[in-house]
Protein backbone atom coordinates (compact mmCIF):
# COMPACT_ATOMS: atom_id res chain seq x y z
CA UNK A 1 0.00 0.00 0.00
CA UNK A 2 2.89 2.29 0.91
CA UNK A 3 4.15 1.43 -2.75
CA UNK A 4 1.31 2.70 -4.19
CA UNK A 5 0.94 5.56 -2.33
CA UNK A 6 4.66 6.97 -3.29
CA UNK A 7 3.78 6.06 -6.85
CA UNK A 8 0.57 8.13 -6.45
CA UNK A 9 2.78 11.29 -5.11
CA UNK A 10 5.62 10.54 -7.35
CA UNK A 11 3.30 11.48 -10.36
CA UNK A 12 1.79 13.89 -8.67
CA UNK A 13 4.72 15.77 -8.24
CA UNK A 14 6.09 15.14 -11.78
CA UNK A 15 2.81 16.02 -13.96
CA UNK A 16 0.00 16.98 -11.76
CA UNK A 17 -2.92 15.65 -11.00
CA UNK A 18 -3.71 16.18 -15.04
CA UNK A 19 -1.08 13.17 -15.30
CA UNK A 20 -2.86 11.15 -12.44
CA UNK A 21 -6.40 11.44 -14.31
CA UNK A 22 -4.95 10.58 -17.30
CA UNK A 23 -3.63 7.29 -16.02
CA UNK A 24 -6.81 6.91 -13.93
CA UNK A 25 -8.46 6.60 -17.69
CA UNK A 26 -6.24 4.93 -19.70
CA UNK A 27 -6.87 2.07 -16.87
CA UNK A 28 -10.15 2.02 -17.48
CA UNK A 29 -9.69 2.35 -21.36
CA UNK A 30 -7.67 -0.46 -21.48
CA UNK A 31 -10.55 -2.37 -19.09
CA UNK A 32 -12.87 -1.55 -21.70
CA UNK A 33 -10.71 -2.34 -24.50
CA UNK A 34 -10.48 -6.33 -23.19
CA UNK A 35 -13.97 -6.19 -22.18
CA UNK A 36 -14.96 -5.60 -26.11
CA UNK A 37 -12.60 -8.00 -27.62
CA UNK A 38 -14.19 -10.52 -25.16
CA UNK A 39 -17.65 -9.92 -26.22
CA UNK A 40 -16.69 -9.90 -30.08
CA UNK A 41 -14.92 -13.04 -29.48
CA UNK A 42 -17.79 -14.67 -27.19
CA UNK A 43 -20.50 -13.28 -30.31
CA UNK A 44 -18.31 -14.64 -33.22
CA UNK A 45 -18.16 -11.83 -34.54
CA UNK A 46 -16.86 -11.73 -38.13
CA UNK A 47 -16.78 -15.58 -38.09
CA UNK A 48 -20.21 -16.31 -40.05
CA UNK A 49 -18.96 -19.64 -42.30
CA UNK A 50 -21.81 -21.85 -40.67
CA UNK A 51 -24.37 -18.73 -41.70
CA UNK A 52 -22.88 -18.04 -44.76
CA UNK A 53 -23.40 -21.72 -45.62
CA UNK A 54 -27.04 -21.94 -44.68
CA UNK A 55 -27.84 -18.22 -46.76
CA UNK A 56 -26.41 -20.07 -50.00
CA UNK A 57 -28.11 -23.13 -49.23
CA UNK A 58 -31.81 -21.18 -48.91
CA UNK A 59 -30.77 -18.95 -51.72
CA UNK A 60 -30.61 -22.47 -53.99
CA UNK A 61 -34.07 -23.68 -52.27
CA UNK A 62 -32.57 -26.25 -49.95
CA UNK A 63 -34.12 -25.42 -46.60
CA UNK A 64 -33.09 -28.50 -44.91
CA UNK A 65 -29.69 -27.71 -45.13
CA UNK A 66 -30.00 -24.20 -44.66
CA UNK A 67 -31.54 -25.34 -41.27
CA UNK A 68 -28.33 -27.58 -40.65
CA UNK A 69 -26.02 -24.55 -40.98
CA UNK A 70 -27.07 -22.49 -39.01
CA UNK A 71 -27.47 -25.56 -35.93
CA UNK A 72 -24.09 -25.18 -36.52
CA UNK A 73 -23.52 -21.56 -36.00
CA UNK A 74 -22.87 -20.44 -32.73
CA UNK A 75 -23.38 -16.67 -34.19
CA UNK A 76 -25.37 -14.00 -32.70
CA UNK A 77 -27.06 -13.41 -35.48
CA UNK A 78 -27.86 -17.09 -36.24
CA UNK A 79 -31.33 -16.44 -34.06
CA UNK A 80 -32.30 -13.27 -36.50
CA UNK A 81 -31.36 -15.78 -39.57
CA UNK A 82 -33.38 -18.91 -37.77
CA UNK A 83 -36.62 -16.10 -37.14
CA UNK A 84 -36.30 -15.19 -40.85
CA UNK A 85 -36.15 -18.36 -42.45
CA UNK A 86 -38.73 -20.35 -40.04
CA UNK A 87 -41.18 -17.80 -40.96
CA UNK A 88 -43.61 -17.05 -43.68
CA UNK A 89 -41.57 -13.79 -45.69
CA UNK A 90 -43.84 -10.74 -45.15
CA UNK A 91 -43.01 -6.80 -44.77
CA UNK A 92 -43.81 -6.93 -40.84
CA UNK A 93 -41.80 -9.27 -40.62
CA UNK A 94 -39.10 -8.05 -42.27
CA UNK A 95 -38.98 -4.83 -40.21
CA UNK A 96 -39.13 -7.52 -37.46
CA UNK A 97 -36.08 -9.10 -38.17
CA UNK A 98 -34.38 -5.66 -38.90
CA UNK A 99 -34.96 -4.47 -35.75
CA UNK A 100 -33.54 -7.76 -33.94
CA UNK A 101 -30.50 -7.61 -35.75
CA UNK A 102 -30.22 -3.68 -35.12
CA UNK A 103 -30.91 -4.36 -31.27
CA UNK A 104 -27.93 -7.15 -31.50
CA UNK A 105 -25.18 -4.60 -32.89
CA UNK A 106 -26.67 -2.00 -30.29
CA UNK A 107 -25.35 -4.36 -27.80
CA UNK A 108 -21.46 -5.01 -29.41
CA UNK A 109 -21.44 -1.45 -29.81
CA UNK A 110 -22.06 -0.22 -26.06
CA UNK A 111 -19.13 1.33 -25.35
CA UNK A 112 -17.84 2.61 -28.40
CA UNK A 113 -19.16 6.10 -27.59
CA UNK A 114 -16.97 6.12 -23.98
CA UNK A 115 -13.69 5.43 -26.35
CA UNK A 116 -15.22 8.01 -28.88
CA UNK A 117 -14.82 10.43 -25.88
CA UNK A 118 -11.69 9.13 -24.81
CA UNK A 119 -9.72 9.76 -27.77
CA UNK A 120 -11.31 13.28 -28.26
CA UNK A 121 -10.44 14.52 -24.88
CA UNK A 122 -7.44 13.10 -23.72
CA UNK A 123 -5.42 15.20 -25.89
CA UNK A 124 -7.40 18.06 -24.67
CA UNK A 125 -6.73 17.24 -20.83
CA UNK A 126 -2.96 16.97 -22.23
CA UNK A 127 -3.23 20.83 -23.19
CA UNK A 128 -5.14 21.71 -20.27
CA UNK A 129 -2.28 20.29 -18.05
CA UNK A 130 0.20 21.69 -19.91
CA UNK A 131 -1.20 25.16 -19.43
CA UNK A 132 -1.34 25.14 -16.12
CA UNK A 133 1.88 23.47 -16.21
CA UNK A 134 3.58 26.32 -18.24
CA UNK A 135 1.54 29.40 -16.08
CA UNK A 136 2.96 27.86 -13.21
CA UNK A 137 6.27 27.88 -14.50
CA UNK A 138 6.53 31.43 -15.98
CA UNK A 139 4.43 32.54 -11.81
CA UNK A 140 8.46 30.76 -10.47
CA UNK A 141 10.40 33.08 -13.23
CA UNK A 142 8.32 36.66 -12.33
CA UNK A 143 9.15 35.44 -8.50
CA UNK A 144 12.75 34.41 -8.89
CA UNK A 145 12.85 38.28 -9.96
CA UNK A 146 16.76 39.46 -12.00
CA UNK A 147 18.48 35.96 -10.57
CA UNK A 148 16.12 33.92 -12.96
CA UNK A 149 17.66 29.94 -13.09
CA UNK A 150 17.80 28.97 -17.01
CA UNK A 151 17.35 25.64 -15.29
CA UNK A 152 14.03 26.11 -13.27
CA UNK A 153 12.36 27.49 -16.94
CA UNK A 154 13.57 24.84 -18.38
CA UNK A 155 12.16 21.91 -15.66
CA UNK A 156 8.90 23.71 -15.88
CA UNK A 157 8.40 23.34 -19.17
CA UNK A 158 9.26 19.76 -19.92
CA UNK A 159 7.26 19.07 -16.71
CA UNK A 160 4.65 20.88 -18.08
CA UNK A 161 4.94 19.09 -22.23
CA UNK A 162 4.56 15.96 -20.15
CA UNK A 163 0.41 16.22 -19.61
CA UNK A 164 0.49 16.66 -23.28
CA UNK A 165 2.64 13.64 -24.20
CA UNK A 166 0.57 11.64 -21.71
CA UNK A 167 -2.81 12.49 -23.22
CA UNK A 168 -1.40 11.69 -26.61
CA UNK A 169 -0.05 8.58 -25.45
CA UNK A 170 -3.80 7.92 -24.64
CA UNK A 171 -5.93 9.06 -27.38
CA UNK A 172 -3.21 7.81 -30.24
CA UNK A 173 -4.21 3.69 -29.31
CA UNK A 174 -7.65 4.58 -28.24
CA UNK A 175 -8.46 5.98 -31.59
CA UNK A 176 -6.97 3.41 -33.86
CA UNK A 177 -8.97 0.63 -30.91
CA UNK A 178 -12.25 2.15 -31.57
CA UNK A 179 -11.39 2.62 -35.40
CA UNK A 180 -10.46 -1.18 -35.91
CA UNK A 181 -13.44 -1.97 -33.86
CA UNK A 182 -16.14 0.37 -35.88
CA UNK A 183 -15.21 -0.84 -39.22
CA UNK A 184 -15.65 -4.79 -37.84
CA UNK A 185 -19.38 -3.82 -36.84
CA UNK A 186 -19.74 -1.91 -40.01
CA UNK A 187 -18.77 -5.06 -41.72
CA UNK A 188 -20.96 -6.93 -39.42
CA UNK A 189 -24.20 -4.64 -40.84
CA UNK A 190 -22.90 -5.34 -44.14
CA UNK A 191 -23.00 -9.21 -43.93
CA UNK A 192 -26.48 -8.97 -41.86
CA UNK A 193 -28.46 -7.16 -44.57
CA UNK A 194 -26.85 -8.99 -47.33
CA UNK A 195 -27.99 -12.21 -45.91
CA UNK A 196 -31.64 -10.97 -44.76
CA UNK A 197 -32.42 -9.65 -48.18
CA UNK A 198 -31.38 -13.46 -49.75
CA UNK A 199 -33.36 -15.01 -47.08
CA UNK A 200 -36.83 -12.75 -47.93
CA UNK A 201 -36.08 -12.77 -51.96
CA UNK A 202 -34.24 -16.10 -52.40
CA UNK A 203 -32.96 -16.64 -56.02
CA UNK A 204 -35.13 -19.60 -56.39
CA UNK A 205 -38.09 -17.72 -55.74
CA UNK A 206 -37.05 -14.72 -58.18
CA UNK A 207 -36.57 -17.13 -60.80
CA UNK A 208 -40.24 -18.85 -60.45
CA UNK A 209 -41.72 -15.26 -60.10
CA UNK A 210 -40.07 -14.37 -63.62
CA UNK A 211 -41.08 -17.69 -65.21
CA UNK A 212 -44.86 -17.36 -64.56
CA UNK A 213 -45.37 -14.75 -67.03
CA UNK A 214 -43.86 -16.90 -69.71
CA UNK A 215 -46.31 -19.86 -68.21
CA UNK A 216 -49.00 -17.57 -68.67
CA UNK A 217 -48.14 -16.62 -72.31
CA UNK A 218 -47.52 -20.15 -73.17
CA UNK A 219 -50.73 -21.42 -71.31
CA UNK A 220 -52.41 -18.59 -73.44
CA UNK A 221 -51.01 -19.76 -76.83
């Protein structure tokens, strides 16, 4: 405990308490960081084989297999494939579906706004702290008076540049973090919609709607 609390005063002393907030949050950054990869890795996300199997198989009219497939899946969007497929295809629901699969990315995406707002103002608390950093050190000059210590600027201002480094040191991985992780739910929105739209206009089913005019004419002949 003692460790800690020298460590605690130690920055303190060196960057402020700008420094200790900034390390307060890139703790809990990182916590949140893990806690995402673990729920992409517990959803599967990006790993749809199983569902991309049983959308091709529907798309060629083979339910039973389509069915298989997605047994198989351990996906979080194999329930909003199983609801479209086990169901007659109509508009409600359609929007039904839509709105399952919307509520499911809500869910991998809690959290993305928190590193949003990490990587937008840790760089700013980096410039806050080194303002107060560098007012504090020009307050020593005025009082050190005509005997002014080259030295003493000089520690105040790399004392105070170090708030700014740390909140770069922050925002720099959180950014490219939530970047990495926006485009793989972007992807994931992608793949959904794809898949839903084969599953409510199969190609099977487009080609017997465009042969029944051509029944018709022939019937008619």
């Amino acid at each position: 405990m003692t460790l800690i609390q020298d460590a605690i005063l130690h920055i303190l002393d060196l960057g402020g308490p700008v420094v200790l907030l900034l390390l307060c949050v890139s703790v809990l950054t990182a916590a949140l960081v893990l806690y995402k990869l673990w729920q992409y890795q517990a959803a599967r996300v990006g790993r749809h084989r199983q569902l991309a199997t049983a959308v091709a198989a529907w798309d060629l009219g083979d339910p039973a297999a389509a069915l298989q497939a997605l047994g198989q899946s351990r996906s979080y969007l194999s329930p909003v494939l199983r609801m479209a497929i086990s169901s007659t295809p109509t508009s409600e629901l359609s929007a039904r579906v839509d709105a399952e699969a919307e509520s499911r990315f809500a869910q991998l995406e809690r959290g993305l706004g928190a590193l949003d707002m990490v990587a937008q103002l840790a760089p700013l608390m980096g410039l806050f702290g080194t303002v107060i950093g560098m007012i504090e050190a020009f307050q020593k000059l005025q009082s050190a008076g005509s005997s002014v210590d080259p030295s003493l600027l000089a520690g105040g201002i790399w004392v105070a540049l170090l708030t700014t480094a740390a909140g770069l040191a922050v925002a720099m991985p959180t950014s490219l973090v939530l970047s990495w992780l926006t485009a793989r739910m972007q992807r994931e929105r992608v793949f959904a919609n794809q898949a839903l739209r084969v599953v409510f206009a199969p190609q099977t089913a487009l080609q017997a709607e465009a042969l029944q005019p051509l029944g018709s004419l022939a019937h008619a002949g």
